[in-house]
Structures are given as structure tokens and as C-alpha cells.
N, C-alpha and C. Protein backbone atom coordinates (compact mmCIF):
# COMPACT_ATOMS: atom_id res chain seq x y z
N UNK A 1 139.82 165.47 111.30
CA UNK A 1 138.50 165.01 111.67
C UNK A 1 137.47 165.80 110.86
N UNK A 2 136.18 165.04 110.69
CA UNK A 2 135.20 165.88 109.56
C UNK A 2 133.84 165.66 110.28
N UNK A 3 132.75 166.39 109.94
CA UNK A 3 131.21 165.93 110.88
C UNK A 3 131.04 164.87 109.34
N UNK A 4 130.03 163.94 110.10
CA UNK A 4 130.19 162.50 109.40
C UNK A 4 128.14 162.93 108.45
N UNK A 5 128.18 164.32 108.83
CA UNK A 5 126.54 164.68 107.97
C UNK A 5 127.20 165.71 106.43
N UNK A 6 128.56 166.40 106.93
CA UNK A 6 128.91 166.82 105.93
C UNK A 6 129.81 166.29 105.18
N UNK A 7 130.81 165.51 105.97
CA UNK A 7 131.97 165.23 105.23
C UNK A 7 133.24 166.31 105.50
N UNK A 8 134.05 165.97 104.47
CA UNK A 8 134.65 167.21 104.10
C UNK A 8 133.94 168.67 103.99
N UNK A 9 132.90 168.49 103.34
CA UNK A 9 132.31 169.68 103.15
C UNK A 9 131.81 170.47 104.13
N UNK A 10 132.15 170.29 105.22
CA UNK A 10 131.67 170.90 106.45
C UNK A 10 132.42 171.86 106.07
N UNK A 11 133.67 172.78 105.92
CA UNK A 11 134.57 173.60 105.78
C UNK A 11 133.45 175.05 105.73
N UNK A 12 132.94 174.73 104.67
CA UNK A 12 132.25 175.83 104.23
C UNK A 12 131.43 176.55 105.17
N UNK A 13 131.18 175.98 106.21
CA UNK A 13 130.16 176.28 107.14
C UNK A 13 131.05 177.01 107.95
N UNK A 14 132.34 176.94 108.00
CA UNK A 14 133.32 177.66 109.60
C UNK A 14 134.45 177.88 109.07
N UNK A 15 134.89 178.08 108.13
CA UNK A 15 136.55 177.91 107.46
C UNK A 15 136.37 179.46 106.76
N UNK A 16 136.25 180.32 107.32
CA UNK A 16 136.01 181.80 106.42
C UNK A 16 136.08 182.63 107.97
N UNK A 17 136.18 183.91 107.31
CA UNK A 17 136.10 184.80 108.66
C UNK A 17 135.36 185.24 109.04
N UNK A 18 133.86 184.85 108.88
CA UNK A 18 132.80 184.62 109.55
C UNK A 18 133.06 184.02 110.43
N UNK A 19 133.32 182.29 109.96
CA UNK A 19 133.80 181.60 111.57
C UNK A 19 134.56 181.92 112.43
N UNK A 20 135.42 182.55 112.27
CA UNK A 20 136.84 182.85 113.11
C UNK A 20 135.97 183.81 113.59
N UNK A 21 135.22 184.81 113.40
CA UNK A 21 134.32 185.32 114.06
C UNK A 21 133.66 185.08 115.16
N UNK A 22 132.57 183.98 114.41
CA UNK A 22 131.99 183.19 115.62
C UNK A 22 132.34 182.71 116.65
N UNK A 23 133.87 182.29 116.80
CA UNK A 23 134.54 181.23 117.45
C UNK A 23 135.14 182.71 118.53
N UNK A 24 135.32 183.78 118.08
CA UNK A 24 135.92 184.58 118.71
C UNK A 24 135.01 184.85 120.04
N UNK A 25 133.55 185.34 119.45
CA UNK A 25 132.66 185.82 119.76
C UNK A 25 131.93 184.66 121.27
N UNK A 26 132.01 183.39 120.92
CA UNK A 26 131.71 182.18 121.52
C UNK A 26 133.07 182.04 122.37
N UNK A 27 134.33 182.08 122.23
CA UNK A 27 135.64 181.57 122.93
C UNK A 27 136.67 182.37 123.53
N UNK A 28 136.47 183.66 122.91
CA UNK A 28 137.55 184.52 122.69
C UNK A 28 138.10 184.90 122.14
N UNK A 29 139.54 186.03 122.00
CA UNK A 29 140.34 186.05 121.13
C UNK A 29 141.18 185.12 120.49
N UNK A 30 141.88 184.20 121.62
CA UNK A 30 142.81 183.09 121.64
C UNK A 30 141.93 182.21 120.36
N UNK A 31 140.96 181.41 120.85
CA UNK A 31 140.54 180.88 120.04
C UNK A 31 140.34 180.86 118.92
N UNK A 32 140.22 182.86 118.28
CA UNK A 32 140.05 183.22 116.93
C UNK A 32 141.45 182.96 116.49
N UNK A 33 142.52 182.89 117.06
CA UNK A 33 143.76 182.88 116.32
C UNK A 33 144.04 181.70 116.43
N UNK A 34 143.60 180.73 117.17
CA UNK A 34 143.53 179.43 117.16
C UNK A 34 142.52 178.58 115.77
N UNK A 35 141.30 179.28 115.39
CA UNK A 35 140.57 179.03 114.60
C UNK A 35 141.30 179.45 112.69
N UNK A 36 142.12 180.65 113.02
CA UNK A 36 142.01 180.85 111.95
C UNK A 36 143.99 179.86 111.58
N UNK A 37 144.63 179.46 112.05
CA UNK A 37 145.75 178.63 112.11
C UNK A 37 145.30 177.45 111.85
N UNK A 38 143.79 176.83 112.33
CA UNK A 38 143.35 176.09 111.95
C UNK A 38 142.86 175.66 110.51
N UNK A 39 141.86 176.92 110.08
CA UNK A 39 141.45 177.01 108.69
C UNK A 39 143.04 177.05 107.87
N UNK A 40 143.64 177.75 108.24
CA UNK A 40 144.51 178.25 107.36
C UNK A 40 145.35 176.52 106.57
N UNK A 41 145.61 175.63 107.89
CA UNK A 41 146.26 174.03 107.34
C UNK A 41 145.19 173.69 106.69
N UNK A 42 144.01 173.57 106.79
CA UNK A 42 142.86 172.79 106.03
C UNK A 42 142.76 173.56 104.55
N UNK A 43 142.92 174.51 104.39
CA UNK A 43 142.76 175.17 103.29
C UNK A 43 144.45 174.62 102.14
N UNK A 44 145.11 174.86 102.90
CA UNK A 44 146.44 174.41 102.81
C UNK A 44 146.04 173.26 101.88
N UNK A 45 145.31 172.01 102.68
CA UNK A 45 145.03 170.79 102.50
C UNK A 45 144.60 170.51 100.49
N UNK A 46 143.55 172.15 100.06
CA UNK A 46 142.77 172.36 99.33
C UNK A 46 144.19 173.03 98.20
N UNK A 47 145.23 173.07 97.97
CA UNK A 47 146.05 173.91 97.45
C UNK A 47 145.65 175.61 97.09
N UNK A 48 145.74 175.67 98.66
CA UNK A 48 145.52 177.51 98.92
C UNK A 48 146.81 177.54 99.11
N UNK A 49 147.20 179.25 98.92
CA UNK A 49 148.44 178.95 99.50
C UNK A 49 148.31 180.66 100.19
N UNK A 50 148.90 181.08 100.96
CA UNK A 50 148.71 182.29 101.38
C UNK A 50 148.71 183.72 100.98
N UNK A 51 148.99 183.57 99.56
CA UNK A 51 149.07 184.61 98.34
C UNK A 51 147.42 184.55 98.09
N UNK A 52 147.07 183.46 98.20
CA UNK A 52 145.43 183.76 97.58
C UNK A 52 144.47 184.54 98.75
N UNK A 53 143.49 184.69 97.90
CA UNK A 53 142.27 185.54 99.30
C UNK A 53 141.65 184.45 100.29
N UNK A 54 141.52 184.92 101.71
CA UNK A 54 141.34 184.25 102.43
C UNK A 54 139.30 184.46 102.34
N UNK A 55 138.73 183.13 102.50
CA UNK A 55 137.34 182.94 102.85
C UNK A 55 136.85 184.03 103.60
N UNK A 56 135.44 185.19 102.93
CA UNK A 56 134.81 185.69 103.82
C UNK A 56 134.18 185.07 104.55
N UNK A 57 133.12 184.38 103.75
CA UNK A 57 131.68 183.78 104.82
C UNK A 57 131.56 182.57 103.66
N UNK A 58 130.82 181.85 104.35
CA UNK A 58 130.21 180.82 103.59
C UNK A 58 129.89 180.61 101.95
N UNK A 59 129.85 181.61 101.43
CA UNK A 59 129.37 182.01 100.09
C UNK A 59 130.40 182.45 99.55
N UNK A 60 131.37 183.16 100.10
CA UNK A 60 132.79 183.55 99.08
C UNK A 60 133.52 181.96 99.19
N UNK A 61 133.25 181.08 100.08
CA UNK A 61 134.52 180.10 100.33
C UNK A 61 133.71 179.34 98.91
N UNK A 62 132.48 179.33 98.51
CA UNK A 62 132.17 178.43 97.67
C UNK A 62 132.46 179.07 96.44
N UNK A 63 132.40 180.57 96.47
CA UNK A 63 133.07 181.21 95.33
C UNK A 63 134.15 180.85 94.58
N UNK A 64 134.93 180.69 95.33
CA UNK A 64 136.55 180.81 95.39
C UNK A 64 136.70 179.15 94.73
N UNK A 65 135.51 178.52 94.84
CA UNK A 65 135.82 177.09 94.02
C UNK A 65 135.81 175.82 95.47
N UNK A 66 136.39 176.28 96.53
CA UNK A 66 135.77 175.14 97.44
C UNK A 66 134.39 174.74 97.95
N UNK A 67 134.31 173.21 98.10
CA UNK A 67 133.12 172.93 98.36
C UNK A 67 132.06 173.91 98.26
């Protein structure tokens, strides 16, 4: 599923460990390990693979070449 204002490109906004942050901070712990299992398939999606660096914040994920 994607927000239909970003698209795909929503990622950038919550797919880093900023978000897993946020989500922690807003949900809990559970949720952060729930959030980041999440990012981790979507990134997957992007041919990441778990050898590479994981998203700080919003600005490294665009670094790194995504959206």
C-alpha cells in the first residue's frame, strides 16, 4: 500500500531510523521492530540488500539514491 499524495515516494518520509524512531516513540518498542521489518521488505523491494547501510533520516535515504 502507498499514500496516493506521494506514491511510492512516501518511503522517504518513514523508511529510515528516524521513523522507526517515531513509531517507537508514538507505539512503542514492539512497533519499532515491527516498523523496521517493515522498512527492511520495502527497501528489499528497491534492491537493498542487508550488506548495504541502512536509512538515517529522510536525507540520507535520498542520499543513498532512493526516492
Amino acid at each position: 500500500m502507498h499514500s496516493h499524495e506521494y506514491g511510492m515516494r512516501h518511503r522517504k518520509k518513514r523508511h529510515h531510523e528516524a521513523g522507526i524512531g517515531q513509531a517507537v516513540a508514538l507505539f512503542g518498542e514492539q512497533a519499532g521492530q515491527v516498523a523496521r521489518q517493515h522498512i527492511i521488505s520495502d527497501l528489499k523491494q528497491e534492491d537493498w540488500t542487508e550488506r548495504d547501510r541502512f536509512p538515517k533520516d529522510e536525507e540520507d535515504f535520498a542520499k543513498i539514491g532512493f526516492f
